[in-house]
Protein backbone atom coordinates (compact mmCIF):
# COMPACT_ATOMS: atom_id res chain seq x y z
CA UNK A 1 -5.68 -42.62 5.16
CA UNK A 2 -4.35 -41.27 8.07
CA UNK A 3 -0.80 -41.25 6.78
CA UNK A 4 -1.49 -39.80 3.72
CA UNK A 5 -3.39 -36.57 5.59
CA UNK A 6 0.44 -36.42 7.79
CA UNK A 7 2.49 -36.45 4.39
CA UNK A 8 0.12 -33.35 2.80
CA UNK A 9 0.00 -31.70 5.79
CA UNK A 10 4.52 -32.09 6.09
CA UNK A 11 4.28 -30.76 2.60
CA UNK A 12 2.16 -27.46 3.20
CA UNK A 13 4.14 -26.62 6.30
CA UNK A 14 7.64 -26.68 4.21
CA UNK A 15 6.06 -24.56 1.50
CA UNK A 16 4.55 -22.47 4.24
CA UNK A 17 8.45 -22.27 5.13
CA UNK A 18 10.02 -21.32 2.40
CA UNK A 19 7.97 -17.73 2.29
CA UNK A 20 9.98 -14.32 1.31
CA UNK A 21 12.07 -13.31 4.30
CA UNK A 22 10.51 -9.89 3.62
CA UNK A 23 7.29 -11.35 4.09
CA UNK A 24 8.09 -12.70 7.92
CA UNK A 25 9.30 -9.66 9.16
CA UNK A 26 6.38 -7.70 7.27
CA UNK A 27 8.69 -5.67 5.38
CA UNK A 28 6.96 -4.69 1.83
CA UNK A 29 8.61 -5.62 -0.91
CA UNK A 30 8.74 -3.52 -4.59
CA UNK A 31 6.50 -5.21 -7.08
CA UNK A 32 5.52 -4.82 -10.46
CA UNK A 33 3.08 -1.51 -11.15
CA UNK A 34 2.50 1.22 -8.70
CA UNK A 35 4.58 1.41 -6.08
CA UNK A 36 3.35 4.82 -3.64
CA UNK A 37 5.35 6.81 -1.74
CA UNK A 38 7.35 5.80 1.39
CA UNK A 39 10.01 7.36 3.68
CA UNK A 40 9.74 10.75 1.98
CA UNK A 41 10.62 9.38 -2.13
CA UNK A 42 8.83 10.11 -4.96
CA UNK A 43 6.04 6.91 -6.18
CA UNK A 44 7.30 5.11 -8.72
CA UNK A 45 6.09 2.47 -11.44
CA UNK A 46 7.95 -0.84 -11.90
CA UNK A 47 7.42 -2.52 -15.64
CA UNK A 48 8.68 -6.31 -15.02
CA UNK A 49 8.35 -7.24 -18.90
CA UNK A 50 12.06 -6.94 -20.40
CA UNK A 51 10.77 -6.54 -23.92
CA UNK A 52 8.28 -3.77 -23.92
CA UNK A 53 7.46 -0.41 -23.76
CA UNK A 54 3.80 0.69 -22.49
CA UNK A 55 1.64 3.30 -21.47
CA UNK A 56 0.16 3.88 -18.15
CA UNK A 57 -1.99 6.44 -16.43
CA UNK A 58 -1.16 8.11 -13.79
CA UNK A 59 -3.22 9.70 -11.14
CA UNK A 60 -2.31 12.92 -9.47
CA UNK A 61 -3.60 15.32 -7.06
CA UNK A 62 -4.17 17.96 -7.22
CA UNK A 63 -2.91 18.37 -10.81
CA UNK A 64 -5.00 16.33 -13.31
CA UNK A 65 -4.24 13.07 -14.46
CA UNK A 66 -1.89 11.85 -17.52
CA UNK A 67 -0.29 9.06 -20.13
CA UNK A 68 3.11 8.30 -19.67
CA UNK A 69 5.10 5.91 -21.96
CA UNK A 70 7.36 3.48 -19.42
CA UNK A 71 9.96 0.89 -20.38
CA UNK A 72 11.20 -2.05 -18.46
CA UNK A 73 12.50 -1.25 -15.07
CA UNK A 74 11.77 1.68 -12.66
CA UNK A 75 10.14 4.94 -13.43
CA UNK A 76 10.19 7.43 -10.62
CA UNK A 77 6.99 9.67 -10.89
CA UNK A 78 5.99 13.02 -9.75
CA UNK A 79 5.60 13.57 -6.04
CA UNK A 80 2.13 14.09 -5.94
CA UNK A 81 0.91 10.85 -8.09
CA UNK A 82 -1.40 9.08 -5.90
CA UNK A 83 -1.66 5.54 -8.41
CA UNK A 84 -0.65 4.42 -11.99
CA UNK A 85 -1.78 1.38 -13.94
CA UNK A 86 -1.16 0.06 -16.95
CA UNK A 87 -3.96 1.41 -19.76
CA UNK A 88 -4.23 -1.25 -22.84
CA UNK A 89 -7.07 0.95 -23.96
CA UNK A 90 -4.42 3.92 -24.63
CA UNK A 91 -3.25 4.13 -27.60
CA UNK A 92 -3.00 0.37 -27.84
CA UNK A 93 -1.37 -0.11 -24.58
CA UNK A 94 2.21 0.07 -26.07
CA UNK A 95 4.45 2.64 -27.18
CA UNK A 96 7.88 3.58 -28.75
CA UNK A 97 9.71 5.70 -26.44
CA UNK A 98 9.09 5.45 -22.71
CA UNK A 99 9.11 8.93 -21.71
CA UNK A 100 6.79 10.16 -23.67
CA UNK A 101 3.60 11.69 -22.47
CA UNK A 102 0.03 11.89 -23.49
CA UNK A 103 -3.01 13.40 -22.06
């Protein structure tokens, strides 16, 4: 039993090893949805599908809040957006032309 504990606990330490380098250092890396501002640039939403385009919400103060049609990629937002998230109850959650806005 005892050798069996050694060999799971070898295992989780080289997993535990083989974490982002960004993640040691405790730099943040860009994911998927809302990424807020930093170092002065505008927030900005990143859609990881490659084969759709969809509509979030974004939040904004102190101007109101809004629809915004987004394909795959990065889409820089206005300054003052303070979140976005995808909205599946919008319009069906996708649309045609990323771009577009709705209210």
């Amino acid at each position: 039993m005892l050798g069996l504990a050694a060999v799971a606990l070898a295992g989780a330490l080289a997993f535990s090893a083989a974490a982002p380098a960004g993640a040691a250092t405790g730099q943040r890396i860009n994911g998927c949805g809302w990424n807020g501002r930093s170092s002065g640039k505008h927030p900005f939403y990143e859609h990881c599908a490659t084969n759709t385009n969809v509509w979030i919400q974004v939040k904004r103060f102190p101007r109101g809040n809004y629809h915004r049609c987004v394909g795959p990629g990065k889409t820089v937002l206005d300054i003052d957006a303070t979140g976005a998230w995808y909205d599946s109850g919008y319009r069906g959650g996708l649309c045609k032309h990323p771009g577009d806005t709705g209210s």
